[in-house]
Protein backbone atom coordinates (compact mmCIF):
# COMPACT_ATOMS: atom_id res chain seq x y z
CA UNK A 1 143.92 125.39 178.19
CA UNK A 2 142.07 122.79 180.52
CA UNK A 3 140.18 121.18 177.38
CA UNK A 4 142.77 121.96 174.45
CA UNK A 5 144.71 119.27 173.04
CA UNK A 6 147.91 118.99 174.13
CA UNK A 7 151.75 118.72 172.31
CA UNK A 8 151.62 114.66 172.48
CA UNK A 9 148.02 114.73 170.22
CA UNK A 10 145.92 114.02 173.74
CA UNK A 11 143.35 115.68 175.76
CA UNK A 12 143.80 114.77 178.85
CA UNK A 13 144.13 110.99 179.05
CA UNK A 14 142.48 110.29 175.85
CA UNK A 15 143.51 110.74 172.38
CA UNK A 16 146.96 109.75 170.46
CA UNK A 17 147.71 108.24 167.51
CA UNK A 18 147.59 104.28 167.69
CA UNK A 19 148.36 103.79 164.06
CA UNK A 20 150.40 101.11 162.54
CA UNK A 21 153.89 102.31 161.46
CA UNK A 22 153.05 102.59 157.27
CA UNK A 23 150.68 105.63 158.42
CA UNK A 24 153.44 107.71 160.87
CA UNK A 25 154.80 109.75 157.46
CA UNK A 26 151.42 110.46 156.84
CA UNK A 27 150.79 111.81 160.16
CA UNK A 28 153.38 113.79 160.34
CA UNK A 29 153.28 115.34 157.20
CA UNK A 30 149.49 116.02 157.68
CA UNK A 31 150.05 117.65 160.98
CA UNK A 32 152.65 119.92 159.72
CA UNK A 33 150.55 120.88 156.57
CA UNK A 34 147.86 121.60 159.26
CA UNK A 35 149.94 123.94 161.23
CA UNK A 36 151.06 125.80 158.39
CA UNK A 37 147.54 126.59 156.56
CA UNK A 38 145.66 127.15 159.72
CA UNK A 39 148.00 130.75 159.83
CA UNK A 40 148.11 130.63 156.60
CA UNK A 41 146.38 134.41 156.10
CA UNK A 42 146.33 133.10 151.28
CA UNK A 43 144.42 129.91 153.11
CA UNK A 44 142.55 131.44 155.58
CA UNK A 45 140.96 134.19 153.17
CA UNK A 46 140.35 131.57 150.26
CA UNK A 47 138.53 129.34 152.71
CA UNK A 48 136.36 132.10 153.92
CA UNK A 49 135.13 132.93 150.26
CA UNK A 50 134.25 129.67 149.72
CA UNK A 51 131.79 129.16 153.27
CA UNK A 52 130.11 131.89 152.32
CA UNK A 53 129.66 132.00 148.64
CA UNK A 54 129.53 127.99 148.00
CA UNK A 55 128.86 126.79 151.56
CA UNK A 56 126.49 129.80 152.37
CA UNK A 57 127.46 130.30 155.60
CA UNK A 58 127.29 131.79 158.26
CA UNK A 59 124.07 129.21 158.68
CA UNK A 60 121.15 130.89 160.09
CA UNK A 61 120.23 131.15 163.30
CA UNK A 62 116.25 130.76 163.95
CA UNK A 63 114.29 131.61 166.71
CA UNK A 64 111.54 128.82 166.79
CA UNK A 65 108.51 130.50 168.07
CA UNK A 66 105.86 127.56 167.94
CA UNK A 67 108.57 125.07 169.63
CA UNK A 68 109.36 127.76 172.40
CA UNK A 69 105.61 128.15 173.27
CA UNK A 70 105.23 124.80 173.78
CA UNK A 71 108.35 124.18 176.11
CA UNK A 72 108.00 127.36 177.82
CA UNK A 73 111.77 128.99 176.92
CA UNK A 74 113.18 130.31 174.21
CA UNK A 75 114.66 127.98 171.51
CA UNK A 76 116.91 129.10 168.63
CA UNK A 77 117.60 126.48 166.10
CA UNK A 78 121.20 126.38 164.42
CA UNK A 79 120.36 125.89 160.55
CA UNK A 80 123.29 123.78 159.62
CA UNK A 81 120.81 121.60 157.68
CA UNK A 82 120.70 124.88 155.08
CA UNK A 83 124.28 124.37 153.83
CA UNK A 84 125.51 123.54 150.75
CA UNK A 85 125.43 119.23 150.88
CA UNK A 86 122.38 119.26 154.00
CA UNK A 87 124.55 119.32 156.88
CA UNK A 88 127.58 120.11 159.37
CA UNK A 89 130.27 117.75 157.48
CA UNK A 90 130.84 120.26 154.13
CA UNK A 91 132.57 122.66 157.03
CA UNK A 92 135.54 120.11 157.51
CA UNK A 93 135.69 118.70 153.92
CA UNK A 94 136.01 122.04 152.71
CA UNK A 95 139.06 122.63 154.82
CA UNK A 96 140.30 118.79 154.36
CA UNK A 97 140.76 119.16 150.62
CA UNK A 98 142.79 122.14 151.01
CA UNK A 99 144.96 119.96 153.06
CA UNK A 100 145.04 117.22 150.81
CA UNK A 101 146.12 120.15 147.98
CA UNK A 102 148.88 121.46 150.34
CA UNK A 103 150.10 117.58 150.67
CA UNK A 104 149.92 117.11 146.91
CA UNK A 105 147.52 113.86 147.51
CA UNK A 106 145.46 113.09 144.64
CA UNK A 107 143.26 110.42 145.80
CA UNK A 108 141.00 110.70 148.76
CA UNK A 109 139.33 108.28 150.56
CA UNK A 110 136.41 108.84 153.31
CA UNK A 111 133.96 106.98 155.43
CA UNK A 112 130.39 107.71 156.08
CA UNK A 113 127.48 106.33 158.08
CA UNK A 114 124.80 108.37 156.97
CA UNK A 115 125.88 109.75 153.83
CA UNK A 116 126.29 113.39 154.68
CA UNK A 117 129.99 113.44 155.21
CA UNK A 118 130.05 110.93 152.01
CA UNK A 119 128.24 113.15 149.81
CA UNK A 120 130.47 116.68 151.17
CA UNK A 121 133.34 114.80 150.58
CA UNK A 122 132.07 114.12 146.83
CA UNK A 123 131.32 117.42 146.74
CA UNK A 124 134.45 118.81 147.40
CA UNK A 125 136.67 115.96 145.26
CA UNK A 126 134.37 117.51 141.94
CA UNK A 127 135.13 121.00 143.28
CA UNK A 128 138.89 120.80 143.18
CA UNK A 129 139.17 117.62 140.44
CA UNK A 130 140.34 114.93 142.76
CA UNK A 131 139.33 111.06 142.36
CA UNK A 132 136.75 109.96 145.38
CA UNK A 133 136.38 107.01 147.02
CA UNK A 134 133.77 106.38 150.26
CA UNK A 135 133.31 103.51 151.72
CA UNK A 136 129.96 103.23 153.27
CA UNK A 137 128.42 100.08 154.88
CA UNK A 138 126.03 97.66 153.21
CA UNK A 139 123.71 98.18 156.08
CA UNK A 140 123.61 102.31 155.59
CA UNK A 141 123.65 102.14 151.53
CA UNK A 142 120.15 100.53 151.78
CA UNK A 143 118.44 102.77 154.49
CA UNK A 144 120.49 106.33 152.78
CA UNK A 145 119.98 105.09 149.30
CA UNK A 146 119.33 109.35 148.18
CA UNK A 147 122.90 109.66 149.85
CA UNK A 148 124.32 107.18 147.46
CA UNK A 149 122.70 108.25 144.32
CA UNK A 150 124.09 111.76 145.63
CA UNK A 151 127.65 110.77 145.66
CA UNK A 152 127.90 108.75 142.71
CA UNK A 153 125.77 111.71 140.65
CA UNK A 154 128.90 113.75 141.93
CA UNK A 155 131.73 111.46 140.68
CA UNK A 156 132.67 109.38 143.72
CA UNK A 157 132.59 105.81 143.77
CA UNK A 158 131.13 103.87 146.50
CA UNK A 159 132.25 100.61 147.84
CA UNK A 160 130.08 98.94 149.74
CA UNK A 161 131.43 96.81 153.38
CA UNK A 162 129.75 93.53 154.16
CA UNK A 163 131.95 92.91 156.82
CA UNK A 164 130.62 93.31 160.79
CA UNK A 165 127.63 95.13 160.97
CA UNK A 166 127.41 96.21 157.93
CA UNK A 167 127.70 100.37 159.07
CA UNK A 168 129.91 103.05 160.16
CA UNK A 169 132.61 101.30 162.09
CA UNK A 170 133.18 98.69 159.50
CA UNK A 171 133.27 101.75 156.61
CA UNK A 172 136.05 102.80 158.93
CA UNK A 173 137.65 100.12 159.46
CA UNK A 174 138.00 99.45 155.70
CA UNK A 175 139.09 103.19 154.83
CA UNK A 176 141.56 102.66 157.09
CA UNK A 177 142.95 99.53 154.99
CA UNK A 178 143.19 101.44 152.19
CA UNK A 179 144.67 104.21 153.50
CA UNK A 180 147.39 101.82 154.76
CA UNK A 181 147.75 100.12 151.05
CA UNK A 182 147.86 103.74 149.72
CA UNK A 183 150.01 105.79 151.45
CA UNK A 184 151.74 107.93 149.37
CA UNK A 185 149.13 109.51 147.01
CA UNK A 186 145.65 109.27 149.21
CA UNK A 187 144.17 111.30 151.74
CA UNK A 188 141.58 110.00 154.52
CA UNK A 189 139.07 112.33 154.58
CA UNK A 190 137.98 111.40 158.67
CA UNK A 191 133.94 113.07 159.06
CA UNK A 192 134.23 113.52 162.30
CA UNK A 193 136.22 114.21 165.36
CA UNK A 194 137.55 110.65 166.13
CA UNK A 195 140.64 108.77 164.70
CA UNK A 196 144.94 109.27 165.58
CA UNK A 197 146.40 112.83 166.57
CA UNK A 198 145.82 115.23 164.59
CA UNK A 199 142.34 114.59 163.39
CA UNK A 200 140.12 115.07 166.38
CA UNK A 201 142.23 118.39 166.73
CA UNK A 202 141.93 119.81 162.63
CA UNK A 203 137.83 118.65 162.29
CA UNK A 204 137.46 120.36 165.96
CA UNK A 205 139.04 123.26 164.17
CA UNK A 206 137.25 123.65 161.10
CA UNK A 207 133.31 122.55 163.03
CA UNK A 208 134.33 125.58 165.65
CA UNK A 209 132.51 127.93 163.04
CA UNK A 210 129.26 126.75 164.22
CA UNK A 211 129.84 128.46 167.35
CA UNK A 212 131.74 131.26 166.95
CA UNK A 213 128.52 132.26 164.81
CA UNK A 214 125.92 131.11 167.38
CA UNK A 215 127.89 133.48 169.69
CA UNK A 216 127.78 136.60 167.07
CA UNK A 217 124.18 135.65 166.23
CA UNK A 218 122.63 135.95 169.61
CA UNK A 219 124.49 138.92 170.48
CA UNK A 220 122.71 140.61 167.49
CA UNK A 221 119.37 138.94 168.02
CA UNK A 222 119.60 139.31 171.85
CA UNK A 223 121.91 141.50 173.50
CA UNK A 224 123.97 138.06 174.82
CA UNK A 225 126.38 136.18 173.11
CA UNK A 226 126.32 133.70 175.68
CA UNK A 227 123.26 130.89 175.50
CA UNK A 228 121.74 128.99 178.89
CA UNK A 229 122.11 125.79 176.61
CA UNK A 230 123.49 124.00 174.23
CA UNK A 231 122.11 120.61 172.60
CA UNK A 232 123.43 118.48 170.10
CA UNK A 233 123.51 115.25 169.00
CA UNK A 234 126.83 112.40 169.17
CA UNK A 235 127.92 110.28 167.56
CA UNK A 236 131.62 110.47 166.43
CA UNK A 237 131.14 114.23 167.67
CA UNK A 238 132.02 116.53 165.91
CA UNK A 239 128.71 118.60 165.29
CA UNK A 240 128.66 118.72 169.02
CA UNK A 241 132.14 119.70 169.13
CA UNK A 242 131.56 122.60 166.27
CA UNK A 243 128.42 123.98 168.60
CA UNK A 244 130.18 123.35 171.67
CA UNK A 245 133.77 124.81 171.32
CA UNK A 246 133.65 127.82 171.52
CA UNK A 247 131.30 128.14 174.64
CA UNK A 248 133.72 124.90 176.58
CA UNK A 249 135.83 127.66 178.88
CA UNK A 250 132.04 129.39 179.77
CA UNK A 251 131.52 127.06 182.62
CA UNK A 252 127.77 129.22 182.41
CA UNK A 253 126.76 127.44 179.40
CA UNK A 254 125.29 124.38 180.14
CA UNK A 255 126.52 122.09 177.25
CA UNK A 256 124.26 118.50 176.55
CA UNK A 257 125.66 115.96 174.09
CA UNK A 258 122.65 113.53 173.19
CA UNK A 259 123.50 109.79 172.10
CA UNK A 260 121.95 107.37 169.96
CA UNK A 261 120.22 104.18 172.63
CA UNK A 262 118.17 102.75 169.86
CA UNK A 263 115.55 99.84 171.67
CA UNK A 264 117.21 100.97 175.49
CA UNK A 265 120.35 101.15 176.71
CA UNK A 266 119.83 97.78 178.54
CA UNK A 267 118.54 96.14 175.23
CA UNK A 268 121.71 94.86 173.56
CA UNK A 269 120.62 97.41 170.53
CA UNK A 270 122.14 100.37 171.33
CA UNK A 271 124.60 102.82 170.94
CA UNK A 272 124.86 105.04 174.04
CA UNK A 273 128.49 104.83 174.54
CA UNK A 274 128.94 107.20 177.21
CA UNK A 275 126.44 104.62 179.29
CA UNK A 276 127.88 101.28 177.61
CA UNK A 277 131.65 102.05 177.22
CA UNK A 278 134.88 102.14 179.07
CA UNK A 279 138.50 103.72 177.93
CA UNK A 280 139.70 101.25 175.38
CA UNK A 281 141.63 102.20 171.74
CA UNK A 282 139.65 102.16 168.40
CA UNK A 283 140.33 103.90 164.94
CA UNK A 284 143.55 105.00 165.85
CA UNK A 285 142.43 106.97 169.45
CA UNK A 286 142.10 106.10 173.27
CA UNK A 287 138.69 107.07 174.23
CA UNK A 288 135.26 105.27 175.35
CA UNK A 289 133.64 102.31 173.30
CA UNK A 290 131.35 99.98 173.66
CA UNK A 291 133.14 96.09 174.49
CA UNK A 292 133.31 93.24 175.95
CA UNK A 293 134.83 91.66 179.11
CA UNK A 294 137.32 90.42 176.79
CA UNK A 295 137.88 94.40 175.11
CA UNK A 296 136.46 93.06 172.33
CA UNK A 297 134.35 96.19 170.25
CA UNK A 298 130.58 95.41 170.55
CA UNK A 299 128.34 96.18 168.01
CA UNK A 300 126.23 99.37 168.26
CA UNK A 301 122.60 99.97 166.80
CA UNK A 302 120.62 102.79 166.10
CA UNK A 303 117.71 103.92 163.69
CA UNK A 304 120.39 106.93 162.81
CA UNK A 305 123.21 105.61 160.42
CA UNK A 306 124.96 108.77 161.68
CA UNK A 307 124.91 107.95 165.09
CA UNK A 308 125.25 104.36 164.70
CA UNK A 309 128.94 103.74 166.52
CA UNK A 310 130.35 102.20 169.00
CA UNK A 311 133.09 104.76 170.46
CA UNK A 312 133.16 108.47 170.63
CA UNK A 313 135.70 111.26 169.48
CA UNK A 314 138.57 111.66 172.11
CA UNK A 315 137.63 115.43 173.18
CA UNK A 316 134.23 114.26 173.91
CA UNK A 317 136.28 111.41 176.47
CA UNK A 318 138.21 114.24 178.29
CA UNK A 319 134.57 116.60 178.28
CA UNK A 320 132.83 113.53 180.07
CA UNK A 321 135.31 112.82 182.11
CA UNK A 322 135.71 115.97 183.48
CA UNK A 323 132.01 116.97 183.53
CA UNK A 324 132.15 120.02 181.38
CA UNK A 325 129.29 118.27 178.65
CA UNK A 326 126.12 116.52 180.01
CA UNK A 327 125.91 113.27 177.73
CA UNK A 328 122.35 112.05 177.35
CA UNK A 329 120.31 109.63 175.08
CA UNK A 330 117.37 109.05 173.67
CA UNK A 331 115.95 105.92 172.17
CA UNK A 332 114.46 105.70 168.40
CA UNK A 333 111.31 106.46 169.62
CA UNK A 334 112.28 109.66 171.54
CA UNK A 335 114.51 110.48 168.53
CA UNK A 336 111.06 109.75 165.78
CA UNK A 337 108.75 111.55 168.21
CA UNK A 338 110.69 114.89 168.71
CA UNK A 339 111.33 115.15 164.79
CA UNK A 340 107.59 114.49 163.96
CA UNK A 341 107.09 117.52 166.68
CA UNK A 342 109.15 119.78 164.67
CA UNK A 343 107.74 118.85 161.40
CA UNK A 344 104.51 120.32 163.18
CA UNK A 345 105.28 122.97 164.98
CA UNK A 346 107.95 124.75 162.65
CA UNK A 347 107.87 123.15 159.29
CA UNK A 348 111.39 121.50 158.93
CA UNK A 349 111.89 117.77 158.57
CA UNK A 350 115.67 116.95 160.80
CA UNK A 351 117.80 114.75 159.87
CA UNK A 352 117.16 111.69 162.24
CA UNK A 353 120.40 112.45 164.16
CA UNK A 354 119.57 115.83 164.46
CA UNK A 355 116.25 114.39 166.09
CA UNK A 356 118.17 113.49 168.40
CA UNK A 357 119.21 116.53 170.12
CA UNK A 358 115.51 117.79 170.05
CA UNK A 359 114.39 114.50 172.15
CA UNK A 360 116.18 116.17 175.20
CA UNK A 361 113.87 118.79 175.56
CA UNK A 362 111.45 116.15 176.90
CA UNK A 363 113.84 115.45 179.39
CA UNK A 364 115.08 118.89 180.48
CA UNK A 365 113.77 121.61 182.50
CA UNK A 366 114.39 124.78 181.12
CA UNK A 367 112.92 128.44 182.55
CA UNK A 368 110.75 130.89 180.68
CA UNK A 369 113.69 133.29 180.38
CA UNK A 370 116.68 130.75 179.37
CA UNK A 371 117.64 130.64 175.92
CA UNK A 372 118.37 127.46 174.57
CA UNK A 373 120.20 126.53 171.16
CA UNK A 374 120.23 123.55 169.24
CA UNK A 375 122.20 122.54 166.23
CA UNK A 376 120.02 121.18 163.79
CA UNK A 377 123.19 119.69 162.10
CA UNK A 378 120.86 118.14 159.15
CA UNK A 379 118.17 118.01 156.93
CA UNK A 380 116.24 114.89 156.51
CA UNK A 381 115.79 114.06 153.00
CA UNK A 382 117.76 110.77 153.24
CA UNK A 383 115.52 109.66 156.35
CA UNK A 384 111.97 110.79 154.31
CA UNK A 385 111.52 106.70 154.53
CA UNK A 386 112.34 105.85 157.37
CA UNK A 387 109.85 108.98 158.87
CA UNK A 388 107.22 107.55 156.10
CA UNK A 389 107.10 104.15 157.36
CA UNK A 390 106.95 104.95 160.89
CA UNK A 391 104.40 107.28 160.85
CA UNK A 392 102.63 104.96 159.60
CA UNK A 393 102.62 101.87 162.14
């Protein structure tokens, strides 16, 4: 299919795995474990049980009636901030650490920017009795502290990087190291749909629940599976990717991927990649970043430790490129304005990337009869701060 990875680990022109050659064993065997459990019918039913009875999935799917009065449509928010952990990233942990099982890895390792990913990946390492290890940026420990007091409560330890800018990329970057000293009994837990063939492909895979539920959901609640719209917000991807999946061959459904552009996308603080960045290689994959003349990775910023990163996940490359997705941005202010709107108008505090996605409907003209999801991929308990502080200036 036109936007399915292909048998070399690319979509389209982007993708791969640019890995050094300690890491091609553990590739390999992680693809093939991947191939076998995702027909796996033991795996598949086991996995099931546990999104709905420790996950409790399927995530609602809310019509928001004060937010759809005021845009003039009809808006149905994806509650993916009600699972188990706050957000998207238990979906692909949950289905990781089966992997790691299947592989016979003890040890996992994970990044994480926000904390979310961090603290399912915790999660799931005291589920199943595996040792834990996240690395997580100096920067992001102090402005997600709850995150970090989450993960640690939950067993995992958490190594802070001082290296670069002190957030996502650099977590990466040193997950990566390990995973290289550690071959043969760790895992890399990747939170979201970037890094070498086969992990854009497997956290694709297990997000795509989002939307094959969004689909079932508005059939029941309108007649329609199919949605005008669908917003998100990107970072790495992959709660975009989870939303957006199912609905990519529906050239109908109008798809919008919102970035992070922090003070402007012309300030030097920002971390719009689809504006900023050109094809280039980082973590592994060939996609778009954000460098320098020289190809040298530039730093991103954002208010969102989530969104906070310079490249994007390889599918999200080949979706730009080819014009299925509409990529977007919106600044910190956008981002802080939308989520104090939905704190009024329907009573739910977003997680600040998930703020994100809600800042395009500022910027977006939709008609009274379109319906219009968005994936509220978080709650915001780790950004109560951050909101606190603001509000008040």
């Amino acid at each position: 299919m036109k936007y399915e990875i292909d048998e070399f680990g690319y979509y389209g022109e982007f993708g791969g795995a640019y890995i050094p050659e300690l890491l091609y064993n553990n590739l390999h065997q992680l693809k093939a474990a991947y191939k076998e459990i995702a027909t796996d019918e033991t795996f598949i039913g086991t996995l099931n049980e546990l999104l709905t009875d420790y996950v409790g999935r399927p995530s609602p799917l809310y019509y928001a009636k004060r937010l759809s009065e005021h845009y003039q449509t009809n808006i149905y928010l994806k509650r993916e901030d009600l699972n188990h952990t706050g957000a998207h990233k238990i979906n692909n942990t949950i289905g990781q650490i089966f992997l790691a099982q299947r592989m016979r890895k003890k040890r996992i390792i994970a990044e994480t920017g926000a904390g979310q990913h961090g603290v399912a990946t915790a999660t799931v390492c005291a589920l199943m009795g595996l040792e834990c290890i996240v690395y997580m940026g100096a920067t992001d420990i102090e402005r997600q502290q709850p995150n970090v007091d989450r993960m640690q409560l939950l067993g995992a330890r958490v190594v802070p990087v001082h290296s670069g800018s002190q957030t996502l990329k650099d977590a990466t970057n040193e997950a990566i190291r390990d995973w290289i000293a550690h071959p043969d009994d760790t895992h890399y837990i990747i939170g979201s749909v970037v890094g070498p063939d086969p992990y854009p492909e497997i956290v694709t895979h297990f997000q795509s629940i989002i939307g094959k539920e969004i689909a079932i959901q508005l059939a029941e609640k309108t007649g329609n599976k199919n949605p005008t719209a669908i917003i998100a917000c990107v970072g790495g991807g992959s709660n975009a990717i989870g939303a957006f999946h199912h609905f990519l061959s529906d050239e109908k459904v109008a798809l919008y991927a919102v970035e992070g552009s922090g003070e402007g996308i012309y300030s030097g603080r920002t971390a719009a990649t689809m504006v900023q960045g050109k094809p280039g290689i980082i973590h592994g994959s060939k996609t778009y970043l954000m460098q320098d003349g020289d190809g040298q990775i530039t730093e991103p910023y954002c208010i969102s430790a989530g969104l906070d990163y310079p490249g994007i996940g390889p599918l999200h490359a080949h979706l730009f490129r080819e014009k299925r997705v509409h990529y977007m941005h919106a600044t910190d202010d956008d981002a802080l304005t939308a989520a104090y709107q939905l704190m009024k108008f329907e009573g739910i505090i977003p997680a600040l990337e998930s703020a994100h996605a809600f800042a395009a409907l500022k910027k977006i003209k939709f008609l009274q009869t379109d319906t219009v999801v968005i994936n509220l991929s978080g709650r915001g308990d780790k950004d109560l701060t951050t909101y606190v502080n603001n509000k008040q200036q």
